[in-house]
Protein backbone atom coordinates (compact mmCIF):
# COMPACT_ATOMS: atom_id res chain seq x y z
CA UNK A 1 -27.98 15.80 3.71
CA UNK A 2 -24.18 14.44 3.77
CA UNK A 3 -23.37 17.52 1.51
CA UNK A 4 -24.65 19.84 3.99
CA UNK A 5 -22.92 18.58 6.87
CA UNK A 6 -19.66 18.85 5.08
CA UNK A 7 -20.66 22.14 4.03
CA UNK A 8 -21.23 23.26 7.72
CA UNK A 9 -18.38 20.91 8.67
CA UNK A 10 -16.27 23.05 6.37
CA UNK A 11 -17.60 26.64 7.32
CA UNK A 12 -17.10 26.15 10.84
CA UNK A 13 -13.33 25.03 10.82
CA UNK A 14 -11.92 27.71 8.64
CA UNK A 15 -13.02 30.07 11.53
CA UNK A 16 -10.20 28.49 13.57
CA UNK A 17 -7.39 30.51 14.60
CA UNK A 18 -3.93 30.35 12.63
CA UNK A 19 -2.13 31.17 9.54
CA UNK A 20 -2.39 29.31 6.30
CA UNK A 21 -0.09 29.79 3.44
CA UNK A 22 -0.43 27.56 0.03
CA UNK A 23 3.23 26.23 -1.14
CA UNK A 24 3.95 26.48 -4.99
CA UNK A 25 4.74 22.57 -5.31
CA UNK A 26 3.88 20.45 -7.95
CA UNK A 27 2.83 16.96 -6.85
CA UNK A 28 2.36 17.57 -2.75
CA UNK A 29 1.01 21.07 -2.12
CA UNK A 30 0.59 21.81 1.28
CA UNK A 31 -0.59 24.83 3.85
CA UNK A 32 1.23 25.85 6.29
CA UNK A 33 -0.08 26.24 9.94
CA UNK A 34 1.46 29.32 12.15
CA UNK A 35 0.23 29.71 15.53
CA UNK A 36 0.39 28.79 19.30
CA UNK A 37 4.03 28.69 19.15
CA UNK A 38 3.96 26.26 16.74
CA UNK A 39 4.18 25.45 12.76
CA UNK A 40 3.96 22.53 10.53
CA UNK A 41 3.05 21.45 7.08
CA UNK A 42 -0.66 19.84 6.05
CA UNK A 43 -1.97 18.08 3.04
CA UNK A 44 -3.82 20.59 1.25
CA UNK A 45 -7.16 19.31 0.43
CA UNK A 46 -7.38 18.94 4.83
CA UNK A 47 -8.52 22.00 6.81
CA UNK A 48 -8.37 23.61 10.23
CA UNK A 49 -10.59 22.32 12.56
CA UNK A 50 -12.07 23.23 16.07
CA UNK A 51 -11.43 20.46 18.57
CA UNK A 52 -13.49 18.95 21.32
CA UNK A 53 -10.41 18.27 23.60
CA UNK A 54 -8.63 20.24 25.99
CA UNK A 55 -5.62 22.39 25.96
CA UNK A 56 -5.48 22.05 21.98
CA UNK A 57 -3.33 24.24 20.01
CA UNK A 58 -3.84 22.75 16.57
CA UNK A 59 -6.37 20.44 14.71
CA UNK A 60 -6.48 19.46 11.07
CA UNK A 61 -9.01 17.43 9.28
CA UNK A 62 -9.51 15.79 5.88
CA UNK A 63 -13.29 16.79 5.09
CA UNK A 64 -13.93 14.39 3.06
CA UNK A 65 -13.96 11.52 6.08
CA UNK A 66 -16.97 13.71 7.50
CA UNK A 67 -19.35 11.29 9.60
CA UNK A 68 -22.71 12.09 9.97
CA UNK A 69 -22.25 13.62 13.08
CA UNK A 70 -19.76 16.24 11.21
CA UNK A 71 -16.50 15.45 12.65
CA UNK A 72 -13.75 14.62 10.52
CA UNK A 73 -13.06 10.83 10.99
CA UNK A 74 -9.28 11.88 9.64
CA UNK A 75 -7.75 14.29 11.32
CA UNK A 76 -4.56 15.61 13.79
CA UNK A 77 -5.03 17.41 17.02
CA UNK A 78 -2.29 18.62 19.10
CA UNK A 79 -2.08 19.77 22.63
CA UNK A 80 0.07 21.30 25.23
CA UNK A 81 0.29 21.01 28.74
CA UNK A 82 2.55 22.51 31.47
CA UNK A 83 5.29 19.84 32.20
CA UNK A 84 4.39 18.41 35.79
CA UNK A 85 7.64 15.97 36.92
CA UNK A 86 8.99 14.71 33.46
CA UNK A 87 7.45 13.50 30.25
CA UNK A 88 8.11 9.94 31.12
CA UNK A 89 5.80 10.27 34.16
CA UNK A 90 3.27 12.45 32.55
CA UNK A 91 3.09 9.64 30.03
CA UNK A 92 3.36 6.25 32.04
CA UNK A 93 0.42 8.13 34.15
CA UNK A 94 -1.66 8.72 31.30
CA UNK A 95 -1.59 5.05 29.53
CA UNK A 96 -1.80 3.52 32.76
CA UNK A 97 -5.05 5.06 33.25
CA UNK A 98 -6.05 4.70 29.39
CA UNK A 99 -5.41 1.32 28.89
CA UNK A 100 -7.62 -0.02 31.93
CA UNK A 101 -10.17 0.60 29.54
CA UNK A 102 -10.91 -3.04 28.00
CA UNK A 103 -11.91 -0.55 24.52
CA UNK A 104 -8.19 0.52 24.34
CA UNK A 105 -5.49 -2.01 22.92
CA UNK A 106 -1.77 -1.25 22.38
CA UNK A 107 -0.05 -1.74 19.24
CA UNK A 108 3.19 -0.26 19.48
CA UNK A 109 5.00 1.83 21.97
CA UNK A 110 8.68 3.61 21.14
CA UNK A 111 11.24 5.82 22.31
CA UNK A 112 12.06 8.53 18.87
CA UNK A 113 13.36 11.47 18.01
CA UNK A 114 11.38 14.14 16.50
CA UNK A 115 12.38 17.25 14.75
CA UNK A 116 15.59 16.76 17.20
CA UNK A 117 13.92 16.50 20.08
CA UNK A 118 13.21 12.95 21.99
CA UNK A 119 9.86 11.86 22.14
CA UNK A 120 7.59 8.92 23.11
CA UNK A 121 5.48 7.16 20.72
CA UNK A 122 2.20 5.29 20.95
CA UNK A 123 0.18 3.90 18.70
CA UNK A 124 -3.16 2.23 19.86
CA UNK A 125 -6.64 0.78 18.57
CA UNK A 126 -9.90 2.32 20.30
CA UNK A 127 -13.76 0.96 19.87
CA UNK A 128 -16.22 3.34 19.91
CA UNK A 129 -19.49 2.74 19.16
CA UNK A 130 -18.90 -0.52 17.22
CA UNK A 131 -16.47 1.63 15.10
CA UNK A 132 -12.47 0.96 15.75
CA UNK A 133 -9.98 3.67 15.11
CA UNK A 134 -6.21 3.19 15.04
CA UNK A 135 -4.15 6.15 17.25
CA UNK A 136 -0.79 7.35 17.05
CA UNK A 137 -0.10 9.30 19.90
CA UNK A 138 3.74 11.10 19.81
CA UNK A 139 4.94 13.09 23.32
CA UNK A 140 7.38 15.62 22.89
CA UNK A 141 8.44 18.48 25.88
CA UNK A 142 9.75 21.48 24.77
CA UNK A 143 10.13 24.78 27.01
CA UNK A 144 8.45 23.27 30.06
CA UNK A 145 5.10 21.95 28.16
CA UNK A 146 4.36 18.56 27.22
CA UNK A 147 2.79 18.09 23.50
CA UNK A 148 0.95 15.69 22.21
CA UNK A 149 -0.05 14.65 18.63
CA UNK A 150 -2.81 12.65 18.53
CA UNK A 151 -3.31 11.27 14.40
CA UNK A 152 -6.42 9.13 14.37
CA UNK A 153 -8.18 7.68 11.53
CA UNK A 154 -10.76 4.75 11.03
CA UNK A 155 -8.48 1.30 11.70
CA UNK A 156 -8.99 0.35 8.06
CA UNK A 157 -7.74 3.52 6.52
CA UNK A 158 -4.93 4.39 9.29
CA UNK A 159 -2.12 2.92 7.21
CA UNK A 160 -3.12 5.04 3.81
CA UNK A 161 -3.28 7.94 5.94
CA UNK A 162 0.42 7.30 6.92
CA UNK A 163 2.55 9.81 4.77
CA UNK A 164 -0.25 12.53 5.43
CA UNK A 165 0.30 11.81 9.13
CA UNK A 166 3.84 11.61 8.67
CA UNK A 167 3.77 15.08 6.77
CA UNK A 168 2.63 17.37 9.72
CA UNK A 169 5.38 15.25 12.72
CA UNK A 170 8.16 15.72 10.29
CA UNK A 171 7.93 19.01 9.59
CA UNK A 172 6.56 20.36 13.35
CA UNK A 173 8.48 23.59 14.63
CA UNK A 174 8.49 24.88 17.59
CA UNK A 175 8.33 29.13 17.75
């Protein structure tokens, strides 16, 4: 049963909108994701992936962390928003609100730069369910729109996922 939810899992996200290309590397191939006015590297065992939350422009997935429900347990969505005031109100508003939930806890917060531009990161455990996942949540404006990465994985595997994480913020463009 597992095997056919990652099967479907699988199916239904290469359906999703944008460009892949395969790079010629040795040790670290990677795909390349073109659209939405935006581009960046991924691991290349992860896949697109459709996204339950609004205003996304991007998700990526490793299959293999398929739950049972089929959604990818590892994964990176982005979204964009129109810039209303600045980016350190949009985001002050938004953690205010999130972390009045007792199942959200803080566990860093950080002004950096990102690709050149300044950004705002946040990284935060949520409990689900009984299951925890660890957050990081990176702000950058660019153009008059607000985007957010959101990399999540389960809290015990957040730290291995690190570099893969690391991978797509590094090499983000903007079109």
């Amino acid at each position: 049963m597992k095997r056919y939810i990652l099967i479907l899992f699988m199916v239904m996200v290469v359906a999703v909108s944008g460009c892949t290309s395969e790079d010629s590397g040795t040790e670290n191939q990677t795909k390349t994701f073109t659209a939405n006015n935006i581009s960046f590297e991924y691991p290349s065992d992860w896949v697109t992936a459709n996204s339950l939350a609004n205003d996304t422009v991007a998700a990526v997935g490793d299959p293999s962390s398929v739950d049972s429900s089929g959604l990818a347990q590892v994964s990176v969505v982005i979204q964009s928003k129109d810039l209303k005031g600045n980016l350190y109100d949009m985001y002050r508003a938004n953690y205010e609100a999130l972390f009045t939930n007792s199942s959200y806890r803080r566990v860093s917060e950080t002004n950096t730069t990102i690709g050149g531009y300044q950004a705002i990161e946040n990284i935060y455990t949520v409990t689900s369910s009984g299951t925890q996942k660890k957050q990081r949540a990176i702000w950058i404006e660019n153009n008059g729109r607000v985007y957010v990465i959101l990399c999540t994985a389960p809290a015990d595997k957040f730290d291995a996922e690190s570099r893969n994480f690391d991978l797509i913020v590094r090499t983000l463009r903007f079109l």
